[in-house]
Protein backbone atom coordinates (compact mmCIF):
# COMPACT_ATOMS: atom_id res chain seq x y z
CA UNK A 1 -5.84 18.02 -31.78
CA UNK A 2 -6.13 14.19 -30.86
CA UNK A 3 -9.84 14.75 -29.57
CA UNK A 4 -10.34 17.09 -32.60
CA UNK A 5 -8.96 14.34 -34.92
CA UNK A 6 -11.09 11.46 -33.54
CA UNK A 7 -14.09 13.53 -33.55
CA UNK A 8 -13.63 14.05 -37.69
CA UNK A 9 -13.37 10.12 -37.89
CA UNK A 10 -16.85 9.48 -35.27
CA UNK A 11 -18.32 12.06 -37.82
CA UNK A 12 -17.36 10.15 -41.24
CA UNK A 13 -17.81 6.69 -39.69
CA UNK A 14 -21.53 7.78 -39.02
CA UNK A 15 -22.45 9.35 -42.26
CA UNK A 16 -20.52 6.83 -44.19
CA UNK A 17 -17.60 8.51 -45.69
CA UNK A 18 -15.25 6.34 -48.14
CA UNK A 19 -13.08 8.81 -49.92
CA UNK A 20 -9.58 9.77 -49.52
CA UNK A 21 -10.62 12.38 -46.32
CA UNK A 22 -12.24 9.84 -44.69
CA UNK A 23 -8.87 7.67 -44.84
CA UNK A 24 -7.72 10.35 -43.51
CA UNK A 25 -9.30 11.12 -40.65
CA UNK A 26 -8.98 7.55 -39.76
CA UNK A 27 -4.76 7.37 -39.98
CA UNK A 28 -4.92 11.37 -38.25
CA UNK A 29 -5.96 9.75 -34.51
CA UNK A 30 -4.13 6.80 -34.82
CA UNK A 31 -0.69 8.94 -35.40
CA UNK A 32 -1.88 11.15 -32.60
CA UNK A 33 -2.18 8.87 -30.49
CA UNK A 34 0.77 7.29 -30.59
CA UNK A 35 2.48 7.38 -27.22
CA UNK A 36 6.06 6.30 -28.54
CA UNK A 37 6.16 9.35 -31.28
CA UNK A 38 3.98 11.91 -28.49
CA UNK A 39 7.23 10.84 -26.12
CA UNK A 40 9.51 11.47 -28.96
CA UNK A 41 8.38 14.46 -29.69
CA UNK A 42 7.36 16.03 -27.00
CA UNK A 43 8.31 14.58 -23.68
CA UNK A 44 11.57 16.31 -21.78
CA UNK A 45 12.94 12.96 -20.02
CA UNK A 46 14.49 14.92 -16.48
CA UNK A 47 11.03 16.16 -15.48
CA UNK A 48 8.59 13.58 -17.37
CA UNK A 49 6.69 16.78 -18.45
CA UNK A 50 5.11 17.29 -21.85
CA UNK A 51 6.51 20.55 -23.49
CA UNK A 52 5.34 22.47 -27.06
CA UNK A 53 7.97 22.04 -29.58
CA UNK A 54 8.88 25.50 -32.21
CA UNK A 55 11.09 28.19 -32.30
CA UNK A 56 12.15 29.89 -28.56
CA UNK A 57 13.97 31.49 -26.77
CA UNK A 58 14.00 32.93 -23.24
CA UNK A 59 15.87 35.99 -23.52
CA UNK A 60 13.18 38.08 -24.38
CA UNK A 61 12.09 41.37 -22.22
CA UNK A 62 9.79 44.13 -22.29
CA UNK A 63 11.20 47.61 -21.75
CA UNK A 64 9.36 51.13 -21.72
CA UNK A 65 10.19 52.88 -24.79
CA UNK A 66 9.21 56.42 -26.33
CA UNK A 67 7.29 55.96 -29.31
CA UNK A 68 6.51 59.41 -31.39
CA UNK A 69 3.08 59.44 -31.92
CA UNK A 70 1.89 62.55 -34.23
CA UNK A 71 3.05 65.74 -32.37
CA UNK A 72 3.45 64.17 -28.98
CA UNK A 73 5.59 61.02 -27.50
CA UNK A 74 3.69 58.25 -25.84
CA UNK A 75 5.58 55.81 -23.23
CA UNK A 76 4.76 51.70 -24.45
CA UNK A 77 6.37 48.52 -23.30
CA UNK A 78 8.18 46.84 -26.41
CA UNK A 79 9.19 43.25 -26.43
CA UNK A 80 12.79 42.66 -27.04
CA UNK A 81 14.45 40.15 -28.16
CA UNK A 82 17.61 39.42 -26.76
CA UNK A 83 18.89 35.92 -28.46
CA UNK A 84 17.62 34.55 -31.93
CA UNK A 85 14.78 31.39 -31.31
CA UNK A 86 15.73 28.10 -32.38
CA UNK A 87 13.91 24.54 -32.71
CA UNK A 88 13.52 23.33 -29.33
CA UNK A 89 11.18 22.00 -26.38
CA UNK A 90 9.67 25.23 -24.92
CA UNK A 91 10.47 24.51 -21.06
CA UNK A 92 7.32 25.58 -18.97
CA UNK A 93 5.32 23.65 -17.08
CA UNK A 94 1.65 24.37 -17.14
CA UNK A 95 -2.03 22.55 -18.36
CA UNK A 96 -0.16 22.26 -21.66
CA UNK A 97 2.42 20.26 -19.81
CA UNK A 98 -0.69 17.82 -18.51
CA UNK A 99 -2.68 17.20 -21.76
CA UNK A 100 -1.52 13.77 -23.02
CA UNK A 101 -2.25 13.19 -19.24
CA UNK A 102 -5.71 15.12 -19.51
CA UNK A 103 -6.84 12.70 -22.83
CA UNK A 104 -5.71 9.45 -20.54
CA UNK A 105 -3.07 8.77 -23.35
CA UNK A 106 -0.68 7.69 -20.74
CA UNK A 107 -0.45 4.17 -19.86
CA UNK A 108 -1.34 3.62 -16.44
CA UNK A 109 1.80 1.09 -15.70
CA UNK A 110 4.00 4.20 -17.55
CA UNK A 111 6.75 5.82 -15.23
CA UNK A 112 5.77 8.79 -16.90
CA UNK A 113 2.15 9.02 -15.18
CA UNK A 114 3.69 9.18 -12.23
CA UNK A 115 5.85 11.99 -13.27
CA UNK A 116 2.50 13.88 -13.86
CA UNK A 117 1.14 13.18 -10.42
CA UNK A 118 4.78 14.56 -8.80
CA UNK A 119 4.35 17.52 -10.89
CA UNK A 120 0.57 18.22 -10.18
CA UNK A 121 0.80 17.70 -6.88
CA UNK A 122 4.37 19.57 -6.31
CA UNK A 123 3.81 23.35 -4.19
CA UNK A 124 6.43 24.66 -6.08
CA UNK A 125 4.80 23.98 -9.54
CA UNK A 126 1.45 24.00 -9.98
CA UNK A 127 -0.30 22.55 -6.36
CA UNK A 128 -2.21 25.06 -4.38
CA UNK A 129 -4.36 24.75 -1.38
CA UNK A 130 -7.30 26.09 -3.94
CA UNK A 131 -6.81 24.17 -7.27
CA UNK A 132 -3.91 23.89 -9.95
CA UNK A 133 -2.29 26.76 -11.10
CA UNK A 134 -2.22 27.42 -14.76
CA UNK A 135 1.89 27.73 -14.44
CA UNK A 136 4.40 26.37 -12.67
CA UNK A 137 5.92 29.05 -9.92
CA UNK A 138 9.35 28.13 -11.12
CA UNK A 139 8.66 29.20 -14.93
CA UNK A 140 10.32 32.30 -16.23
CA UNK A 141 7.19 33.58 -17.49
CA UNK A 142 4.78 33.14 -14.22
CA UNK A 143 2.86 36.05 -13.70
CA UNK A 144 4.31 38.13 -16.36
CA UNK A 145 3.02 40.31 -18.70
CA UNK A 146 2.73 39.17 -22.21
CA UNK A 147 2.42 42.91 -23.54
CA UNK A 148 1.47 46.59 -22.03
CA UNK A 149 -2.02 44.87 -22.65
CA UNK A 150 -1.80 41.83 -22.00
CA UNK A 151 -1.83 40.91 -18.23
CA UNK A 152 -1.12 37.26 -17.02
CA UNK A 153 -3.91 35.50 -17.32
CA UNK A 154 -3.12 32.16 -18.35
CA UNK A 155 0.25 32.13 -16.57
CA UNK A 156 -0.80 31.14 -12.79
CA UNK A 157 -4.45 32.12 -12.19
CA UNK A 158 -6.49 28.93 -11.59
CA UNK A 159 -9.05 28.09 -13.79
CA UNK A 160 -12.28 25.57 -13.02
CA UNK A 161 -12.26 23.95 -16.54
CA UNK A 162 -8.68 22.52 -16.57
CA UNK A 163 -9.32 21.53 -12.98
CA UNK A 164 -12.03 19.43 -14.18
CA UNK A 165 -10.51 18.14 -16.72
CA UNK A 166 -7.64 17.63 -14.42
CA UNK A 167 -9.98 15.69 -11.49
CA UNK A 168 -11.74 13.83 -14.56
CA UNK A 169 -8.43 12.31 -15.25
CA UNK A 170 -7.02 11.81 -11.64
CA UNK A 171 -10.61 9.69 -11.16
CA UNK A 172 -9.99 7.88 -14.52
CA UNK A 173 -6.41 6.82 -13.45
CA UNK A 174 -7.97 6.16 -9.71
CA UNK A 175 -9.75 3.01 -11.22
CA UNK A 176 -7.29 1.19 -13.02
CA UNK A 177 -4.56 -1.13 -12.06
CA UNK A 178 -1.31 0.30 -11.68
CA UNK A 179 1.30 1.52 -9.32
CA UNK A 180 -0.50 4.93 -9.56
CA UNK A 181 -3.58 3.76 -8.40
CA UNK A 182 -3.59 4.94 -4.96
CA UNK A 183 -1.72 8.16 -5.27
CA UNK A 184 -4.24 9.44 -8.66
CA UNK A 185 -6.90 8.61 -5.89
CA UNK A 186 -5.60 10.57 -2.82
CA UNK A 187 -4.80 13.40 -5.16
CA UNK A 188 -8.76 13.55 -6.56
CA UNK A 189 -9.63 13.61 -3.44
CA UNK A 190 -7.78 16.42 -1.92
CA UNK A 191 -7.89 18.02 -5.56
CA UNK A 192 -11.60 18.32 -5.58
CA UNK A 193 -11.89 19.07 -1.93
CA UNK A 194 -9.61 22.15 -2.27
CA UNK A 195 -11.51 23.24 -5.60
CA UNK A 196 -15.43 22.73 -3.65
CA UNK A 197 -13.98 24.43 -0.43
CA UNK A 198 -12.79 27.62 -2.02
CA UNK A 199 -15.57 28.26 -5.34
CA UNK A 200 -18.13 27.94 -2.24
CA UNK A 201 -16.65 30.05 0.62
CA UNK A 202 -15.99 32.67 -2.74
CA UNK A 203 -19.37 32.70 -3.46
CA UNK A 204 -20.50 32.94 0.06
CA UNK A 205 -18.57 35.91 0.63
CA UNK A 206 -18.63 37.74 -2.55
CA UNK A 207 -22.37 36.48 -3.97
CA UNK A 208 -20.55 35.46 -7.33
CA UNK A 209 -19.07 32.28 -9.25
CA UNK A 210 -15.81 34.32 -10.61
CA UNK A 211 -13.71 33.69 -13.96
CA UNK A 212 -10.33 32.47 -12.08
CA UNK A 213 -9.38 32.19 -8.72
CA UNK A 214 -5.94 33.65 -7.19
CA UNK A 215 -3.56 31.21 -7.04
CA UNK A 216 -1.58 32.66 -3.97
CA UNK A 217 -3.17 34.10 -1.37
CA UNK A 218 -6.74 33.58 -0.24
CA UNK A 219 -7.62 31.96 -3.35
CA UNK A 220 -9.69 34.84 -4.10
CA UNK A 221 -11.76 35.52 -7.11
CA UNK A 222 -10.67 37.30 -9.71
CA UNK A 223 -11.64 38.16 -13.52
CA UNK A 224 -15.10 38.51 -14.38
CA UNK A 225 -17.98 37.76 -12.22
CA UNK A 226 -20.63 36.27 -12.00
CA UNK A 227 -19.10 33.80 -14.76
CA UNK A 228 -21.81 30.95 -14.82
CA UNK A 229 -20.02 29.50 -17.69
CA UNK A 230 -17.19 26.45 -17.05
CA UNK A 231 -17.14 27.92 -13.14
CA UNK A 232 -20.38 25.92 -13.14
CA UNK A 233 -18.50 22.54 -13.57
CA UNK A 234 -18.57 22.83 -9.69
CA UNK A 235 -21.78 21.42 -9.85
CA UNK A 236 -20.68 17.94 -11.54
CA UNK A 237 -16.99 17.83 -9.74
CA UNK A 238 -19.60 17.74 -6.33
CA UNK A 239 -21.99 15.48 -8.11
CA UNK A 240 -18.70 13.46 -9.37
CA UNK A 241 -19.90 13.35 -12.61
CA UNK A 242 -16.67 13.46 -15.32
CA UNK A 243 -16.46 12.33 -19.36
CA UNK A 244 -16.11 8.65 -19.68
CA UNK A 245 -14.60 8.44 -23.00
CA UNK A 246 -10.78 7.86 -23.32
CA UNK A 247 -8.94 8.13 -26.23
């Protein structure tokens, strides 16, 4: 939403907006980007992760049901709900967790960004010899099904476009002063090794850049192949070549 936001006020400021929308879009980025309200808001203070705020709960199920359909009865997996959602930090760690850290909103002196690199760089969350799962291991929802049709496909697979944005933001954080410096930097190292290492020895034995990559395992391939699309970013993390802009 922040990069969203400040993209709306690049656009006005170039073609020379003055009315009430391009006030707007001016004030929009500048609340967004607010680290005191993003901590307020969003931050859970024990783990120094960043969490979605709404209406949850986690005693929800699915169970196999009979359904009458027509003449005949058909067998589906219905979500229950077990507890009634309420207003509160939705506790999973994930990317979703790492995006104020993604967008370099985090002060480099902040305790918090070094909260991020403990959880990044934690087994038993989202570190894996072959990039950064999607979903923390210890998550109630990791490798679940959403519904009947809905495998988990966000919730541990690794994907290569978070990783760059991930490595982007570990070499961004690499470069400035603080007492992160040196731990951001061994972290892109190993980060991007791990990610080079596996796409490559996946390609040589398969012939194909896949969708996601098993985060257990072998690191395998998995989704749809070949998937030149953001699996191709493996060409600029070896070329070291990330987004300088920082908002």
């Amino acid at each position: 939403m922040l990069l969203a936001a400040d993209c709306l006020h690049s656009i006005s400021e170039i073609i020379g907006m003055q009315n009430t929308s391009a006030r707007g879009s001016f004030l929009t980025p500048k609340q967004l980007r607010n680290f005191e309200v993003l901590n307020q808001l969003h931050l859970d203070d024990v783990s120094g992760a960043y969490f979605d705020y709404g209406n949850h709960t986690e005693k929800v199920r699915l169970r196999w049901h009979d359904v009458n359909v027509g003449n005949t009865v058909k067998r589906e997996l219905v979500r229950e709900t077990l507890q009634k959602p309420h207003l509160q930090l939705v506790p999973h760690v994930g990317y979703i967790s790492l995006f104020p850290f993604i967008m370099k909103i985090i002060p480099p002196e902040s305790w918090i960004l070094g909260k991020q690199l403990e959880l990044i760089s934690n087994r038993s969350t989202l570190w894996t010899d072959y990039g950064i799962r999607s979903l923390s291991k210890t998550s109630s929802l990791y490798m679940k099904r959403n519904t009947e049709h809905d495998p988990p496909y966000w919730r541990g697979p690794i994907w290569i476009n978070l990783n760059y944005m991930i490595l982007a933001a570990l070499n961004h954080y690499s470069k400035v002063d603080g007492p992160c410096r040196s731990r951001a930097h061994a972290l892109y190292k190993e980060l991007r090794s791990n990610l080079i290492r596996n796409i490559v020895k996946n390609y040589y034995e398969t012939g194909y850049l896949w969708e996601q990559y098993d985060q257990a395992g072998k690191g395998k391939g998995k989704g749809t192949r070949p998937f030149t699309g953001w699996t191709t970013l493996v060409v600029l993390i070896m070329a070291e070549e990330f987004p300088s802009f920082q908002l």
